[in-house]
Protein backbone atom coordinates (compact mmCIF):
# COMPACT_ATOMS: atom_id res chain seq x y z
CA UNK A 1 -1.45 -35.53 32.91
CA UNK A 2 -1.13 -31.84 34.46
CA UNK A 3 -0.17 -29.21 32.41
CA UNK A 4 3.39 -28.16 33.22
CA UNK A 5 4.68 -25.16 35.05
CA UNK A 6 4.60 -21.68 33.49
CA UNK A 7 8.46 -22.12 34.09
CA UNK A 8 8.47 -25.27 31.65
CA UNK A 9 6.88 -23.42 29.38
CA UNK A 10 8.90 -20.75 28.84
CA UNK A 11 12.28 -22.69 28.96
CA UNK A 12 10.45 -24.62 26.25
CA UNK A 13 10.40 -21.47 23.90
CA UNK A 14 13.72 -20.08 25.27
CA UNK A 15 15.48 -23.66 24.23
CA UNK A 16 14.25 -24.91 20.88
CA UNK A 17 15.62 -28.28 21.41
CA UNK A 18 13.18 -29.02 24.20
CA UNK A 19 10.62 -28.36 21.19
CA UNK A 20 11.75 -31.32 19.57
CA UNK A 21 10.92 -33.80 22.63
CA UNK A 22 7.75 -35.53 21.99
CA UNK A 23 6.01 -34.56 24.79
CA UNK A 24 6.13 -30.80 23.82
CA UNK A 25 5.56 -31.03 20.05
CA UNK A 26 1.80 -30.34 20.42
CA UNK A 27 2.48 -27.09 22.88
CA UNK A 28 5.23 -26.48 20.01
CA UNK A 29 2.48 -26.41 17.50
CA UNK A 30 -0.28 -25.13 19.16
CA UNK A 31 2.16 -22.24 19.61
CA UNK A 32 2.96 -22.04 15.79
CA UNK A 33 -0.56 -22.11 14.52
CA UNK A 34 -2.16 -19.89 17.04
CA UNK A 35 1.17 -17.11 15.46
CA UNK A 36 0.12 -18.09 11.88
CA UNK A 37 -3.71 -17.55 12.60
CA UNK A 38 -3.10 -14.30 14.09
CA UNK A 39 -0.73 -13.01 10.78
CA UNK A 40 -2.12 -14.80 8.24
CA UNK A 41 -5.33 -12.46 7.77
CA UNK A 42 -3.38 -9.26 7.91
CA UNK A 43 -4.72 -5.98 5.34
CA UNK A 44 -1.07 -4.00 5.44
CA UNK A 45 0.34 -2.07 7.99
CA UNK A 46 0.37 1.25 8.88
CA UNK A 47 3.41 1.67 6.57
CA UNK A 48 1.02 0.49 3.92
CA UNK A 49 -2.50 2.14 4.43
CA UNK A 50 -3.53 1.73 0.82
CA UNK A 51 -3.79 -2.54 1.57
CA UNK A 52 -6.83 -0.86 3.94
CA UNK A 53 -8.52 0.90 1.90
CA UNK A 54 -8.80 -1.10 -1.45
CA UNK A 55 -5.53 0.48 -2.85
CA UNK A 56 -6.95 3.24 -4.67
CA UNK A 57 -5.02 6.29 -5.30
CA UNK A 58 -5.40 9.51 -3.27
CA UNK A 59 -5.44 12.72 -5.60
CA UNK A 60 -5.96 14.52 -2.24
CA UNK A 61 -3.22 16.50 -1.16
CA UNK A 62 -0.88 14.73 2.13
CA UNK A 63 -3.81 15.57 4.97
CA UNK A 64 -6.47 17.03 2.55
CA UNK A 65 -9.78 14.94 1.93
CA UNK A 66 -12.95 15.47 0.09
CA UNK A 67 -14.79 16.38 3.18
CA UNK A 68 -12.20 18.90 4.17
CA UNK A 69 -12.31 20.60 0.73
CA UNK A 70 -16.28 20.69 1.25
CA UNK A 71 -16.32 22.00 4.39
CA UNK A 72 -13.78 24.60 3.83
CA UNK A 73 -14.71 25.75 -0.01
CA UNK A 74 -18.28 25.36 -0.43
CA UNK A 75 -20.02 24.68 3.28
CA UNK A 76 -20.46 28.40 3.13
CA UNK A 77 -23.59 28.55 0.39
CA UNK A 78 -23.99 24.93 0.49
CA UNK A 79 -24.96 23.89 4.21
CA UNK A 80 -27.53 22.06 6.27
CA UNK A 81 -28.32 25.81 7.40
CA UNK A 82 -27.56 27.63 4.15
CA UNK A 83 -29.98 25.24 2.40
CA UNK A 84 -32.77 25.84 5.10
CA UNK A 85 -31.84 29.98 4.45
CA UNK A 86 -32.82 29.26 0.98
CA UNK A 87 -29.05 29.98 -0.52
CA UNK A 88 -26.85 27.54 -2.66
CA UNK A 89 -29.14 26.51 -4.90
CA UNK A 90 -30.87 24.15 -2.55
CA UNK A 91 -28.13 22.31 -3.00
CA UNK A 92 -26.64 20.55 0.72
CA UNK A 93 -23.42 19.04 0.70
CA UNK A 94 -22.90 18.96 4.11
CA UNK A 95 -25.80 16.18 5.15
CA UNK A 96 -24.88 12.76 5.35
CA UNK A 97 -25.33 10.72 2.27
CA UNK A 98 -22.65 12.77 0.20
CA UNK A 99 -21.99 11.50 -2.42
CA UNK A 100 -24.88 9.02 -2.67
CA UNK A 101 -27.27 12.30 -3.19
CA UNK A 102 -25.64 13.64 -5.96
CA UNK A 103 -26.66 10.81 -8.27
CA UNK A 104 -30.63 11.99 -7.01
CA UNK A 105 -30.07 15.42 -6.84
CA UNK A 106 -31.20 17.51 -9.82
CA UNK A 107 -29.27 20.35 -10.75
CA UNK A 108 -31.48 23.97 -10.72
CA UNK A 109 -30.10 25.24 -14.00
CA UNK A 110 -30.06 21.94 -15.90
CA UNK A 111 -32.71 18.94 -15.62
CA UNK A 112 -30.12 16.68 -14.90
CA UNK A 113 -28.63 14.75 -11.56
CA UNK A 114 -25.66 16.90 -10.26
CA UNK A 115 -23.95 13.15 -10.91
CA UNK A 116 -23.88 11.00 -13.47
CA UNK A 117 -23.93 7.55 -12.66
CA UNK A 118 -22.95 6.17 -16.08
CA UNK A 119 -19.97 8.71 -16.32
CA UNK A 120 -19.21 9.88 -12.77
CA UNK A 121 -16.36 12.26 -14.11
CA UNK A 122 -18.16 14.01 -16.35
CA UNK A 123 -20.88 14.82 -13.50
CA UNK A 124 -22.41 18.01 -13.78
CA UNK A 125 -21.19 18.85 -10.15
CA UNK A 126 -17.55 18.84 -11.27
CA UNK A 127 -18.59 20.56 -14.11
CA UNK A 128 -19.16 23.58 -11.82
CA UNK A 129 -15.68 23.66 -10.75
CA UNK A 130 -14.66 24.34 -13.98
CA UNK A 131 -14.56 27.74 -15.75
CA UNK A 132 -17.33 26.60 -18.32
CA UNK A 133 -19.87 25.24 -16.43
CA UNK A 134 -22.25 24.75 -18.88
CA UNK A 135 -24.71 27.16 -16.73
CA UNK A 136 -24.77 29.23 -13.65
CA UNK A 137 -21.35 30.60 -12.39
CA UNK A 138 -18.09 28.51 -11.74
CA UNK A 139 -17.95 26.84 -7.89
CA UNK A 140 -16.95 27.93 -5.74
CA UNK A 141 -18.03 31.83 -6.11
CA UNK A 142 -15.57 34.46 -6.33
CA UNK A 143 -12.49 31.73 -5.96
CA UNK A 144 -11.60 28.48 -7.67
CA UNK A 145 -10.08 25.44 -6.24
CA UNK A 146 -6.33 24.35 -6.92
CA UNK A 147 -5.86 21.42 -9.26
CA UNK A 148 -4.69 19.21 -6.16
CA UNK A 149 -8.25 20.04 -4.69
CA UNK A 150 -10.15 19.27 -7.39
CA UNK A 151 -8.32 15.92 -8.46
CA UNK A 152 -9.14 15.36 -4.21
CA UNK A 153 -13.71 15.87 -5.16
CA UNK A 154 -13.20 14.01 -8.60
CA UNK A 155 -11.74 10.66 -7.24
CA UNK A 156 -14.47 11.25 -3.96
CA UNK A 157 -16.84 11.19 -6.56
CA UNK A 158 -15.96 9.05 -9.21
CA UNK A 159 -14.99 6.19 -6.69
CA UNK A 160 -17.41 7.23 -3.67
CA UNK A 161 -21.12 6.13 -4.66
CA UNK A 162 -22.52 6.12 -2.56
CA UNK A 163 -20.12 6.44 0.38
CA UNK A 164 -19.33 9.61 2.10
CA UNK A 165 -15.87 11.84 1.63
C-alpha cells in the first residue's frame, strides 16, 4: 500500500471524522502518541522556572545571584589575583569549585573549614558577614551586605555543595 498524499494527510487532521475510518486510525494514533511523548516528560515552563531547578526557593533578590554578590562585594580582596598578591586571607572565591572549597578550606583565624558540612548555615564563612564574627573583622571590609544579599550566599551555600553560585 503507498502512503497517501501529503494532501490526505492534512484533510485527515483538518476533518476529524476521516480519523474515524479504519484505514487512518493508525496515522490517527501514531499522531496522538508521538504529541503525548513529546509533552509527557515536560519540567515546567518558562512561567514556572522553579519545576527546573528542583523548586527551591530563591532568597536572591529578582536578577541578583550568589555569584553576582561575590563578584561585586568580595572579588576585590578575595580573587584568583588577590589571592596570588597575598591579600584576603588566602582565601579565593572567585575559582571554580565555589562552594565545594569551602567545606576544605580552613579558615586563617580559626582551625576550622570556612563551611560546615554538618550545619551549612552556621558555616564560619557566613559567620563573617555578620557583625560578630567570632574573629577577624566583619565581610565585607568597610561595608556590609543587605539582608536580601545575604539570605542570596546563605541558601548558595546551604543548598550548593558542592555546586557553584
Amino acid at each position: 500500500m503507498s502512503s497517501p498524499p501529503l494532501a490526505h494527510v492534512v484533510v485527515l487532521f483538518a476533518n476529524p471524522s476521516d480519523a474515524r475510518r479504519p484505514s487512518r486510525a493508525p496515522l490517527a494514533s501514531l499522531f496522538a502518541a508521538a504529541l503525548l511523548a513529546t509533552t509527557a516528560g515536560c519540567a515546567g515552563g518558562l512561567d514556572d522556572p522553579d519545576r527546573f531547578t528542583g523548586g527551591t526557593a530563591n532568597s536572591c533578590a529578582p536578577g541578583t545571584t550568589a555569584s553576582s554578590v561575590l563578584q561585586a562585594q568580595c572579588f576585590a580582596c578575595h580573587s584568583t589575583d588577590s589571592v596570588k598578591n597575598n591579600n584576603g586571607g588566602g582565601l579565593d572565591l572567585q575559582a571554580a569549585g565555589l562552594p565545594g572549597r569551602l567545606y576544605t578550606t580552613t579558615a586563617t583565624c580559626q582551625a576550622v573549614p570556612m563551611a560546615d558540612s554538618a550545619n551549612p548555615s552556621a558555616s564560619f564563612f557566613l559567620k563573617k558577614l555578620t557583625d560578630s564574627p567570632g574573629c577577624g573583622a566583619k565581610m565585607p571590609q568597610g561595608g556590609s551586605l543587605n539582608a536580601a544579599d545575604t539570605a542570596c550566599l546563605t541558601e548558595w551555600l546551604v543548598a550548593g555543595k558542592p555546586g557553584s553560585p
